[in-house]
N, C-alpha and C. Protein backbone atom coordinates (compact mmCIF):
# COMPACT_ATOMS: atom_id res chain seq x y z
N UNK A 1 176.37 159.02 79.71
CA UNK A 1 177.30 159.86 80.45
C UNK A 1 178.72 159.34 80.20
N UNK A 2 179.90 159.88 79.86
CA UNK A 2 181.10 159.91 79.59
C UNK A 2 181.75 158.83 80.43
N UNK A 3 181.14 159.41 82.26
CA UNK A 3 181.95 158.77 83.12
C UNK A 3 181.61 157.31 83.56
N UNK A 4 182.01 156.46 83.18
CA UNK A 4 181.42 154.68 83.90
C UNK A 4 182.08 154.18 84.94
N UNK A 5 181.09 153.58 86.13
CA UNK A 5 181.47 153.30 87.05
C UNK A 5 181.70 151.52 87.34
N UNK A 6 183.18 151.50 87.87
CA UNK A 6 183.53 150.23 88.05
C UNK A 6 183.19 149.01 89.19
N UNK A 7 182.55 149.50 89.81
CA UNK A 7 182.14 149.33 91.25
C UNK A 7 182.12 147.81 91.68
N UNK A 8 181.02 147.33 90.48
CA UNK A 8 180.72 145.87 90.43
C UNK A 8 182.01 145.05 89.97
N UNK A 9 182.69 145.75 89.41
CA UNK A 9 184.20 145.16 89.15
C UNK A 9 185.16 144.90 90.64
N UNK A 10 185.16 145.66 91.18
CA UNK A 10 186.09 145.85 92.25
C UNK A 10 184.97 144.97 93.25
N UNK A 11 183.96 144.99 93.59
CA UNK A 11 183.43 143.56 94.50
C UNK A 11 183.31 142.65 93.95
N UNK A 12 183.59 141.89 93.01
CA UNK A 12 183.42 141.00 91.95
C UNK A 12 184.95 140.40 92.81
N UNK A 13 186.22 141.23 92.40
CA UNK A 13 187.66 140.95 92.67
C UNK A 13 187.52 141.00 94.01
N UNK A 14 186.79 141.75 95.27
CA UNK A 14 186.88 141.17 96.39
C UNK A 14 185.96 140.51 96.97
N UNK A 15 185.25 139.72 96.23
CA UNK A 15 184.13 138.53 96.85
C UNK A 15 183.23 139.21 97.35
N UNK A 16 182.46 140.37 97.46
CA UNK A 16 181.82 141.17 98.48
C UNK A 16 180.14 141.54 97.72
N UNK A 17 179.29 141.50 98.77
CA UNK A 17 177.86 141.78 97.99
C UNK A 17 177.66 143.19 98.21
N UNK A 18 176.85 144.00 97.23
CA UNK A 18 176.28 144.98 97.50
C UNK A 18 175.95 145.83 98.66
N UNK A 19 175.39 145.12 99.28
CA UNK A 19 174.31 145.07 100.94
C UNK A 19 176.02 145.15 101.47
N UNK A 20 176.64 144.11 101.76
CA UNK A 20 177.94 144.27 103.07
C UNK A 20 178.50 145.52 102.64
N UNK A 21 179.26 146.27 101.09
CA UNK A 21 179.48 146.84 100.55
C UNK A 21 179.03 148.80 101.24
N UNK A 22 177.30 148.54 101.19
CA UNK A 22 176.35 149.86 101.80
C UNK A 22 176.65 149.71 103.22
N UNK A 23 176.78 148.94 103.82
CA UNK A 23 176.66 149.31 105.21
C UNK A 23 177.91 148.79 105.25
N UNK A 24 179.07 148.80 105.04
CA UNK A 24 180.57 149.13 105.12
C UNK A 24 180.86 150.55 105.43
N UNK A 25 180.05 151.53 104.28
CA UNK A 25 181.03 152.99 103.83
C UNK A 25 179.66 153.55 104.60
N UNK A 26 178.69 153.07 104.73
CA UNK A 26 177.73 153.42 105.43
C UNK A 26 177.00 154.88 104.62
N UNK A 27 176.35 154.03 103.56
CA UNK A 27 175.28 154.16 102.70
C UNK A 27 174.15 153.00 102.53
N UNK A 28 172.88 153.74 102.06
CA UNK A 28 171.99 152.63 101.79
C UNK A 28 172.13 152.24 100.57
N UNK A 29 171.77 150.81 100.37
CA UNK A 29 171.89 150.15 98.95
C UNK A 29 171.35 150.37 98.12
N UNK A 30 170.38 151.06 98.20
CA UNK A 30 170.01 151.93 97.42
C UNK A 30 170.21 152.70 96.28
N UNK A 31 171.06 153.58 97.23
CA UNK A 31 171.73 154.44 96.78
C UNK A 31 173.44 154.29 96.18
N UNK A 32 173.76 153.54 96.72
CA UNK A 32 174.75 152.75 96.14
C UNK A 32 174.85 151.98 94.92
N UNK A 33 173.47 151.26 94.20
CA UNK A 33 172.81 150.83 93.23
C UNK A 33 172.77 151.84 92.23
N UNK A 34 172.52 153.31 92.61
CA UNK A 34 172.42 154.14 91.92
C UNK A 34 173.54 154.68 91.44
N UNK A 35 174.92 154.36 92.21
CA UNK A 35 175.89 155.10 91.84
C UNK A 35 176.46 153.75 91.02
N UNK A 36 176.31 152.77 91.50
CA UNK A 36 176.55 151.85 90.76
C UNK A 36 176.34 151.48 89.33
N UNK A 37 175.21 151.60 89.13
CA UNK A 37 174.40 151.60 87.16
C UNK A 37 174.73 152.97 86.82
N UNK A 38 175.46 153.67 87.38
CA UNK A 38 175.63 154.78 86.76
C UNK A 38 174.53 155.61 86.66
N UNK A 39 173.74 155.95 87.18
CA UNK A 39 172.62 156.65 87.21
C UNK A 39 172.67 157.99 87.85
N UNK A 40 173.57 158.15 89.15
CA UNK A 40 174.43 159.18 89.94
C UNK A 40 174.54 160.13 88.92
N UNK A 41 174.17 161.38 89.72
CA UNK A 41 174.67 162.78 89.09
C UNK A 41 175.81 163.24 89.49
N UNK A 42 176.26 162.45 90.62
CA UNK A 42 177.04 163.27 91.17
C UNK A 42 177.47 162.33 92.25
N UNK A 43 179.09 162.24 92.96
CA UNK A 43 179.15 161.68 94.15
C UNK A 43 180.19 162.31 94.86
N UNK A 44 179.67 162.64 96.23
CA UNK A 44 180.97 163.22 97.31
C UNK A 44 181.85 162.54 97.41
N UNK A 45 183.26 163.30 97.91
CA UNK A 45 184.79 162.98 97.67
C UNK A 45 184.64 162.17 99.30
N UNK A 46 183.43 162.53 99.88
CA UNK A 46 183.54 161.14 101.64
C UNK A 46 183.58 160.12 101.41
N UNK A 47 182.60 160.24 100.00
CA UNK A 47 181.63 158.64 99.70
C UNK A 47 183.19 157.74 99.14
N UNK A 48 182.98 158.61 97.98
CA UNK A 48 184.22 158.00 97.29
C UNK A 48 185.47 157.54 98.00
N UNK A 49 185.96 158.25 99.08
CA UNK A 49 187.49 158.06 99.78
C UNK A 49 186.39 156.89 100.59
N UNK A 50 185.71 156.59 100.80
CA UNK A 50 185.30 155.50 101.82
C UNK A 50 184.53 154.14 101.20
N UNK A 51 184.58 154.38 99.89
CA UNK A 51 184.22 153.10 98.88
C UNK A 51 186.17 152.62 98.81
N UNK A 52 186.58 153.65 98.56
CA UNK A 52 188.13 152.96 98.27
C UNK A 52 189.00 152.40 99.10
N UNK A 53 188.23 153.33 100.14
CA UNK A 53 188.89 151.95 101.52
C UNK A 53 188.68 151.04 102.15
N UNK A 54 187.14 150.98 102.14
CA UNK A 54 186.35 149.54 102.23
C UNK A 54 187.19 148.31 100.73
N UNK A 55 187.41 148.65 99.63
CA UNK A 55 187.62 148.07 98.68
C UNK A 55 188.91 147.89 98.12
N UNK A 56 189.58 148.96 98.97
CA UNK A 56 191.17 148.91 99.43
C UNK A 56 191.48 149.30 97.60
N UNK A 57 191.17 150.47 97.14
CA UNK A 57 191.44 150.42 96.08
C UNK A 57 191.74 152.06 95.30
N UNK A 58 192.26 152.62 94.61
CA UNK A 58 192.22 154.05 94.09
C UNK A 58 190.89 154.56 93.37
N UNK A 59 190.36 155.81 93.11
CA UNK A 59 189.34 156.22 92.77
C UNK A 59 189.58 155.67 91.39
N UNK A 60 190.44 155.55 90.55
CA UNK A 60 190.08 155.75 89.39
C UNK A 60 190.21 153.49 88.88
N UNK A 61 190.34 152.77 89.95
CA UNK A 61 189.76 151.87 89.84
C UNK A 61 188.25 151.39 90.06
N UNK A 62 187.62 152.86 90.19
CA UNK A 62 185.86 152.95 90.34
C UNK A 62 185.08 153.72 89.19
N UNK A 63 186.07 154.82 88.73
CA UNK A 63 185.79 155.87 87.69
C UNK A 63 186.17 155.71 86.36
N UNK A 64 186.03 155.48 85.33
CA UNK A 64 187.03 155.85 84.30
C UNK A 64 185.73 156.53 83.01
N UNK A 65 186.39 157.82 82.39
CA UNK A 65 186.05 158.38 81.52
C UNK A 65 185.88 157.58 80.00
N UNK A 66 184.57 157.68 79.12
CA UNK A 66 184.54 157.29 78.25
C UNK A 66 183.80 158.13 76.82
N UNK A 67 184.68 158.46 75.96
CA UNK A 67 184.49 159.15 75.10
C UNK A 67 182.89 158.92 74.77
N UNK A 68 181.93 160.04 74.46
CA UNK A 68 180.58 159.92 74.29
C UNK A 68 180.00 159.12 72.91
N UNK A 69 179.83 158.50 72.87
CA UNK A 69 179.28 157.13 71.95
C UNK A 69 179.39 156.10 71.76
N UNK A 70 180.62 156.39 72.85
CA UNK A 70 181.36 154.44 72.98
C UNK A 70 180.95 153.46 74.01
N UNK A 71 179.74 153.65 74.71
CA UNK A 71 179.18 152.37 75.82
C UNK A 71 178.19 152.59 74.35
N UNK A 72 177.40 153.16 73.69
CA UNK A 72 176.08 153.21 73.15
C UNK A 72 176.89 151.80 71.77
N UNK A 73 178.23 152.25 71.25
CA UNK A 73 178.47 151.45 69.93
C UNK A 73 179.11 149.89 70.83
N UNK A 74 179.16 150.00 72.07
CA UNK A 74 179.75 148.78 72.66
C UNK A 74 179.15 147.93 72.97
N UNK A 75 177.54 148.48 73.23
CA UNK A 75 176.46 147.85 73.49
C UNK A 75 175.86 147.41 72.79
């Protein structure tokens, strides 16, 4: 998928685990895991505005677009 998610980057820079992370924005970790590996089809603009404020950070320090073949030749 084009779009890669930064997620583990931005708790990495604020010391924070997964688990405190889900029940911050108040999601299960689960599912957060999922949006995390990029696996997500899809994520609401709640989720998102409430990952960025738990993480005090802009969407597109979670999102960034990547031309299609370039995680596959990076990997």
């Amino acid at each position: 998928m084009p779009i890669a998610v930064d997620i583990d980057v931005m708790l990495a820079k604020r010391k924070m685990s997964v688990g405190e992370l889900a029940d911050r924005v108040g999601i299960t970790p689960a599912n957060l895991a999922v949006l995390k590996n990029g696996r997500a089809k899809a994520v609401r603009f709640a989720t998102l505005a409430a990952l960025c404020e738990v993480l005090e950070c802009q969407p597109g320090d979670l999102l960034r677009w990547e031309a299609e073949g370039a995680a596959a030749a990076a990997g």
